[in-house]
C-alpha atoms as a PDB file:
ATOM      1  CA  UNK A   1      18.884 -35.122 -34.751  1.00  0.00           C
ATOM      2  CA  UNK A   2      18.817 -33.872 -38.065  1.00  0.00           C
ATOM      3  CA  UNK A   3      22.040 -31.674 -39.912  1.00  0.00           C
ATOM      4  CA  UNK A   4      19.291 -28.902 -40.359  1.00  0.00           C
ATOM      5  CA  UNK A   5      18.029 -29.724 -36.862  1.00  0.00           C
ATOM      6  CA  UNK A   6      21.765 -29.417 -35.445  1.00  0.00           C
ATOM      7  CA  UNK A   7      22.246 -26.498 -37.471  1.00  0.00           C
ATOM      8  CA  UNK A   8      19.052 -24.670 -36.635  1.00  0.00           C
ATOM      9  CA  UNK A   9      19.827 -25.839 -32.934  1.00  0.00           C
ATOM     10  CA  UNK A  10      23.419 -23.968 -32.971  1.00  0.00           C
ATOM     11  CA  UNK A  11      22.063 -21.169 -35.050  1.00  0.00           C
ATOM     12  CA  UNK A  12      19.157 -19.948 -32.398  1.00  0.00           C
ATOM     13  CA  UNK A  13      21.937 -20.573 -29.829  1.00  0.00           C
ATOM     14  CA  UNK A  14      24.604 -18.493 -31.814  1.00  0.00           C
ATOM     15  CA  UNK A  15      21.648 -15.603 -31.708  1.00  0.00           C
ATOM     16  CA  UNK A  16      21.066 -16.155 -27.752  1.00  0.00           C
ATOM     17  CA  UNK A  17      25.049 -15.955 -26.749  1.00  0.00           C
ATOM     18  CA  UNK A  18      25.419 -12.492 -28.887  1.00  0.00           C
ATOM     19  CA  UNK A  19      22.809 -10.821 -27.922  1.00  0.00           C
ATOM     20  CA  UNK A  20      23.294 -11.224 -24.228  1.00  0.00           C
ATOM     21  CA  UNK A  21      24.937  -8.042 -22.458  1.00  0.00           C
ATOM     22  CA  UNK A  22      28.064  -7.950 -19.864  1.00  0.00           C
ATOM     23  CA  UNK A  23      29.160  -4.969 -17.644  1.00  0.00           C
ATOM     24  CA  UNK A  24      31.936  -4.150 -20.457  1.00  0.00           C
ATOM     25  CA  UNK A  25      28.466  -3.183 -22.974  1.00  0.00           C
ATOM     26  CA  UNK A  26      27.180  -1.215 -19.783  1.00  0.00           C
ATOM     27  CA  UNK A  27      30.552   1.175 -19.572  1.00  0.00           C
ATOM     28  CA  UNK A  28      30.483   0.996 -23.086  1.00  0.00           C
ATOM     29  CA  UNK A  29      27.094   2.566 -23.363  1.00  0.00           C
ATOM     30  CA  UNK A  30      28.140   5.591 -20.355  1.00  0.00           C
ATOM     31  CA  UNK A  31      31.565   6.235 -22.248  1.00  0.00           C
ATOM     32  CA  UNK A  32      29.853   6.883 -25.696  1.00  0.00           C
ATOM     33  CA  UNK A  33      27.114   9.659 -24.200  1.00  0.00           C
ATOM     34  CA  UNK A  34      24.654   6.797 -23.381  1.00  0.00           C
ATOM     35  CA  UNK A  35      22.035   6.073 -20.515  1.00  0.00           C
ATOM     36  CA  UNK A  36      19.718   8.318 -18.536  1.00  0.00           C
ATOM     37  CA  UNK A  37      21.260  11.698 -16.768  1.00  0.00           C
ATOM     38  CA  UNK A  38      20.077  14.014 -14.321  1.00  0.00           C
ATOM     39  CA  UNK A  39      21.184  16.810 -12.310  1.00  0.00           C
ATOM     40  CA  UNK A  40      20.105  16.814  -8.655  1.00  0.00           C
ATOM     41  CA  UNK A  41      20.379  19.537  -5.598  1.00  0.00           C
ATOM     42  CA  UNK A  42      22.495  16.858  -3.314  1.00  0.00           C
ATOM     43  CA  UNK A  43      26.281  16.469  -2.848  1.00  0.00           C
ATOM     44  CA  UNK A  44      28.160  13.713  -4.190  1.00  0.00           C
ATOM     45  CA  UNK A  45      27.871  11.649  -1.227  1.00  0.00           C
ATOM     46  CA  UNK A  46      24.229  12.111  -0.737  1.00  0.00           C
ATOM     47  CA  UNK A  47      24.126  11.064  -4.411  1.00  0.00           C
ATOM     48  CA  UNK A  48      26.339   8.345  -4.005  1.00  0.00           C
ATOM     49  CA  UNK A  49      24.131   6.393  -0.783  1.00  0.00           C
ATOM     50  CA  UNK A  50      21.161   7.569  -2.439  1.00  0.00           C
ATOM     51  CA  UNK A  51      22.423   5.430  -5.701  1.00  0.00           C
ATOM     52  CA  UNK A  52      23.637   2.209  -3.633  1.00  0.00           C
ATOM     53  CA  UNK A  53      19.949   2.342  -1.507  1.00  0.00           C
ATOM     54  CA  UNK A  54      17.879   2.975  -4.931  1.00  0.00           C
ATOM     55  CA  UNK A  55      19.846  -0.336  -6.157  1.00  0.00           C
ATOM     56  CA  UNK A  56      19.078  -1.618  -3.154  1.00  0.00           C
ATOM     57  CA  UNK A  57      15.084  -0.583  -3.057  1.00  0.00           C
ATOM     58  CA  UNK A  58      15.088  -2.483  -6.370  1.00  0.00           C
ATOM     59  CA  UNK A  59      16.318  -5.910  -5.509  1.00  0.00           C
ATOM     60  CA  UNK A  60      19.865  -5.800  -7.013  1.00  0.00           C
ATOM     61  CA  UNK A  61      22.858  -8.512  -6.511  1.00  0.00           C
ATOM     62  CA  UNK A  62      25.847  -7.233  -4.498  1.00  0.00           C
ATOM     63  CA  UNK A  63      26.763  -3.869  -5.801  1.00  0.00           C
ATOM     64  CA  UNK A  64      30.340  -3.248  -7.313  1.00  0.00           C
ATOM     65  CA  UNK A  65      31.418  -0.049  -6.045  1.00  0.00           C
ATOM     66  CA  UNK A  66      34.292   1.917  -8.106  1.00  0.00           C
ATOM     67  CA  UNK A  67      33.937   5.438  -5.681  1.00  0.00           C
ATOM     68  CA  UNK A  68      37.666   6.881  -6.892  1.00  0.00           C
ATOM     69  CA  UNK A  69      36.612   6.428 -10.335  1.00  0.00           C
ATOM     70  CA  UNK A  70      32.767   7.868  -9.808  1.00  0.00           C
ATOM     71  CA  UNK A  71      30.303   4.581 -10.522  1.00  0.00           C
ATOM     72  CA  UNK A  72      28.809   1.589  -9.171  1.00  0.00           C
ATOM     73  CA  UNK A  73      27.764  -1.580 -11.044  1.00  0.00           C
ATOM     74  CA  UNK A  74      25.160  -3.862 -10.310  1.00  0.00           C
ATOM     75  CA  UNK A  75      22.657  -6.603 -11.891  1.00  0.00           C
ATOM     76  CA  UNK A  76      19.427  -7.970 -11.202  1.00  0.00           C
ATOM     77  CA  UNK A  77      18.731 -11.831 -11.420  1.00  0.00           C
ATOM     78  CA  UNK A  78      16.257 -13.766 -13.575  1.00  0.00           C
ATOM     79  CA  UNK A  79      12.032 -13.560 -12.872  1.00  0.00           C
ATOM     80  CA  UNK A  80       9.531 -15.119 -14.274  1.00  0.00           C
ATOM     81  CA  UNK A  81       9.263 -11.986 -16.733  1.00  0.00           C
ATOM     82  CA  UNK A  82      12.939 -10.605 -17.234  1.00  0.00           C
ATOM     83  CA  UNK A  83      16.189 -12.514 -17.771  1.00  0.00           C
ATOM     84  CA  UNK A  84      17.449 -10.287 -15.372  1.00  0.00           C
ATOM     85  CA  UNK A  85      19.500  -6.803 -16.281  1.00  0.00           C
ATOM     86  CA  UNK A  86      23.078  -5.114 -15.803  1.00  0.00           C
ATOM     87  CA  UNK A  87      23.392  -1.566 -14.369  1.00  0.00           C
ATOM     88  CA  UNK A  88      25.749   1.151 -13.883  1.00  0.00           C
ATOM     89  CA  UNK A  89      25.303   4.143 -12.124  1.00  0.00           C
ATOM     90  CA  UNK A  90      27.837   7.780 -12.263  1.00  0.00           C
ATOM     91  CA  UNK A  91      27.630  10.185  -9.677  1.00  0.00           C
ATOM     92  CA  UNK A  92      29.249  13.253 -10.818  1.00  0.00           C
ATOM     93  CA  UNK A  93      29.393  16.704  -8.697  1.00  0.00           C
ATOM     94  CA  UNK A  94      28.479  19.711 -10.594  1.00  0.00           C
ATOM     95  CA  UNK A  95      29.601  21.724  -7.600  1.00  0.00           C
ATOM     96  CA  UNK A  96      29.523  21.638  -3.987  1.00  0.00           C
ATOM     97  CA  UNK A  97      25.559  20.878  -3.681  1.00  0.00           C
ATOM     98  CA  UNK A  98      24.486  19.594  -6.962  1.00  0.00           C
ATOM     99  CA  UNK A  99      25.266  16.244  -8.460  1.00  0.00           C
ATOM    100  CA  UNK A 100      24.977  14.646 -11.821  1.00  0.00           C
ATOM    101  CA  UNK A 101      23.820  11.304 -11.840  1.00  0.00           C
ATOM    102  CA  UNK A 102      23.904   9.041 -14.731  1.00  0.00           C
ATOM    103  CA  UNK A 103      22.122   5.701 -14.907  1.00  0.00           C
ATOM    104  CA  UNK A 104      22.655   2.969 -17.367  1.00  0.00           C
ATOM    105  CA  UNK A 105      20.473  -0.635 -17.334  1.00  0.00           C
ATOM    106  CA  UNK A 106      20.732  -3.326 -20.137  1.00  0.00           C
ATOM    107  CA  UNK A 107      18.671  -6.191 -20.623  1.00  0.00           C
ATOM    108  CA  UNK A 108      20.656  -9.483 -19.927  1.00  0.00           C
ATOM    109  CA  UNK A 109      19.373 -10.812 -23.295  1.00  0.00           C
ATOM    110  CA  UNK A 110      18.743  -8.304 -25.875  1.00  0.00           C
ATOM    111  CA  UNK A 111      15.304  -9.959 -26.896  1.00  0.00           C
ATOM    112  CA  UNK A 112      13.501  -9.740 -23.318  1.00  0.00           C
ATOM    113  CA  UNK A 113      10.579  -7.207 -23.770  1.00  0.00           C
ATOM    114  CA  UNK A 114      10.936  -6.880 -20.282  1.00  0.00           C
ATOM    115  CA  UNK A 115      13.241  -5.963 -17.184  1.00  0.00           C
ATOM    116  CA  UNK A 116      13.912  -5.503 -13.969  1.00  0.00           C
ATOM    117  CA  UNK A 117      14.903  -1.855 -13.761  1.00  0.00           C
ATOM    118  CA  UNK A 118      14.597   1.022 -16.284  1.00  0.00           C
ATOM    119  CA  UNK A 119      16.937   3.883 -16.352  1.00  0.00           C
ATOM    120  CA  UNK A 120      13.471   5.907 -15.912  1.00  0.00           C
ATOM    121  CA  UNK A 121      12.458   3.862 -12.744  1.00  0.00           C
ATOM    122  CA  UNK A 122      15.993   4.506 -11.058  1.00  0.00           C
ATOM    123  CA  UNK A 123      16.287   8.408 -11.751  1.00  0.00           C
ATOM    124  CA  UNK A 124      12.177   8.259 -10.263  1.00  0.00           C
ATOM    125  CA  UNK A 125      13.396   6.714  -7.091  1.00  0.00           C
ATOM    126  CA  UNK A 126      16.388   8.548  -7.155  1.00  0.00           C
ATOM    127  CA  UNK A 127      14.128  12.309  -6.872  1.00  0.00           C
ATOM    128  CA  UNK A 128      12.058  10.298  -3.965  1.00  0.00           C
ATOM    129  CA  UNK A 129      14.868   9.634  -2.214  1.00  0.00           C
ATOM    130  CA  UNK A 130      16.459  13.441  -2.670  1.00  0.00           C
ATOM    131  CA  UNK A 131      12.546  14.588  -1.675  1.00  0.00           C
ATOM    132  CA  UNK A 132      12.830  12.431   1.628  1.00  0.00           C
ATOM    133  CA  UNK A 133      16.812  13.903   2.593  1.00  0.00           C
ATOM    134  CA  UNK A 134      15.588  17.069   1.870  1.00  0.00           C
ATOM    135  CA  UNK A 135      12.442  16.858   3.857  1.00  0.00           C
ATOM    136  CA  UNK A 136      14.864  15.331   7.274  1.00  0.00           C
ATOM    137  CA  UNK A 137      13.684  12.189   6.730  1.00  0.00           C
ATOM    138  CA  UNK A 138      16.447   8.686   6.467  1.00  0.00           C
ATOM    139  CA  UNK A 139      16.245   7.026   3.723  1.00  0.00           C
ATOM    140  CA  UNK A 140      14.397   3.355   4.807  1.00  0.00           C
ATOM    141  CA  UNK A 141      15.789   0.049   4.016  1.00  0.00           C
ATOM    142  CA  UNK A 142      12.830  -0.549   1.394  1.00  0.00           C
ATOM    143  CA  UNK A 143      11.365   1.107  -1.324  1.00  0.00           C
ATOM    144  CA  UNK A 144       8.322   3.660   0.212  1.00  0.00           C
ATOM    145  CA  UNK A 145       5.214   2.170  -0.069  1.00  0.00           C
ATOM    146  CA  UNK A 146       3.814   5.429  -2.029  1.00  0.00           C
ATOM    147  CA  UNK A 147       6.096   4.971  -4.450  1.00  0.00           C
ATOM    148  CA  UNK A 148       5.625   1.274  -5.051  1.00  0.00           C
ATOM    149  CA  UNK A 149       1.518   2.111  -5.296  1.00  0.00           C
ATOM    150  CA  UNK A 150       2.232   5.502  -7.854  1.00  0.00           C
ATOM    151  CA  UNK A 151       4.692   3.120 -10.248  1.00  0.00           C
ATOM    152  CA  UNK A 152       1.886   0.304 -10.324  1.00  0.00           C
END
């Protein structure tokens, strides 16, 4: 190979390595007034299963669960479309029977035009799952097939 070849070579690799995203860039983002946050009629312990099974719903690795400190990390693998993504969640009680819950999803590699969960998908399955406590109903093991055919 070529010194421009070589150099070319470490350059697009250089731009690969800094663009990718760790769980550090995910706190990062929820500590300066970053990601997606919502307000919802549910205690913090509703909100905090209802987090972990929305994860869950979406096909997330093992979740990293920090409940003294409020949040829960998580990321999603590699597809044929998406590198995969990082994800934070912070459940947050208002008072006694509201909770805010703040979501926060990177892209593994800043240049994917694509991933596996938006901040808007979560907080979307996040109100279906509040509907379905609130209506008596447990919250299944997969995502609702309703709400897999309305997001398509």
């Amino acid at each position: 190979m070529t010194r421009k070849g070589l150099f070319g070579l470490g350059l697009l690799l250089l731009v690969l390595i800094a663009g990718c995203a760790t769980m550090a860039d995910v706190i990062a983002t929820k500590d300066s007034g970053g990601g997606t946050s919502k307000v919802y009629p549910v205690d913090k312990e509703q909100a905090w299963k209802i987090a972990k099974t929305v994860f869950r719903w979406e096909g997330t690795d093992a979740i990293e669960e920090h409940k003294d400190n409020g949040y829960m990390l998580t990321s999603s693998g590699m597809n044929l479309v998406s590198a995969g993504a990082l994800m934070g969640a912070w459940i947050k009680p208002v008072d006694k029977d509201h909770t805010k819950v703040t979501v926060v999803t990177k892209r593994r590699i800043a240049t994917n035009i694509a991933t596996t969960l938006t901040e808007t998908t979560f907080q979307e399955d996040f109100a279906m799952a509040v509907a379905l406590i609130k209506a008596g109903k447990p919250l299944p093991i997969t995502k609702p097939e309703e709400a897999t055919q309305s997001s398509n």
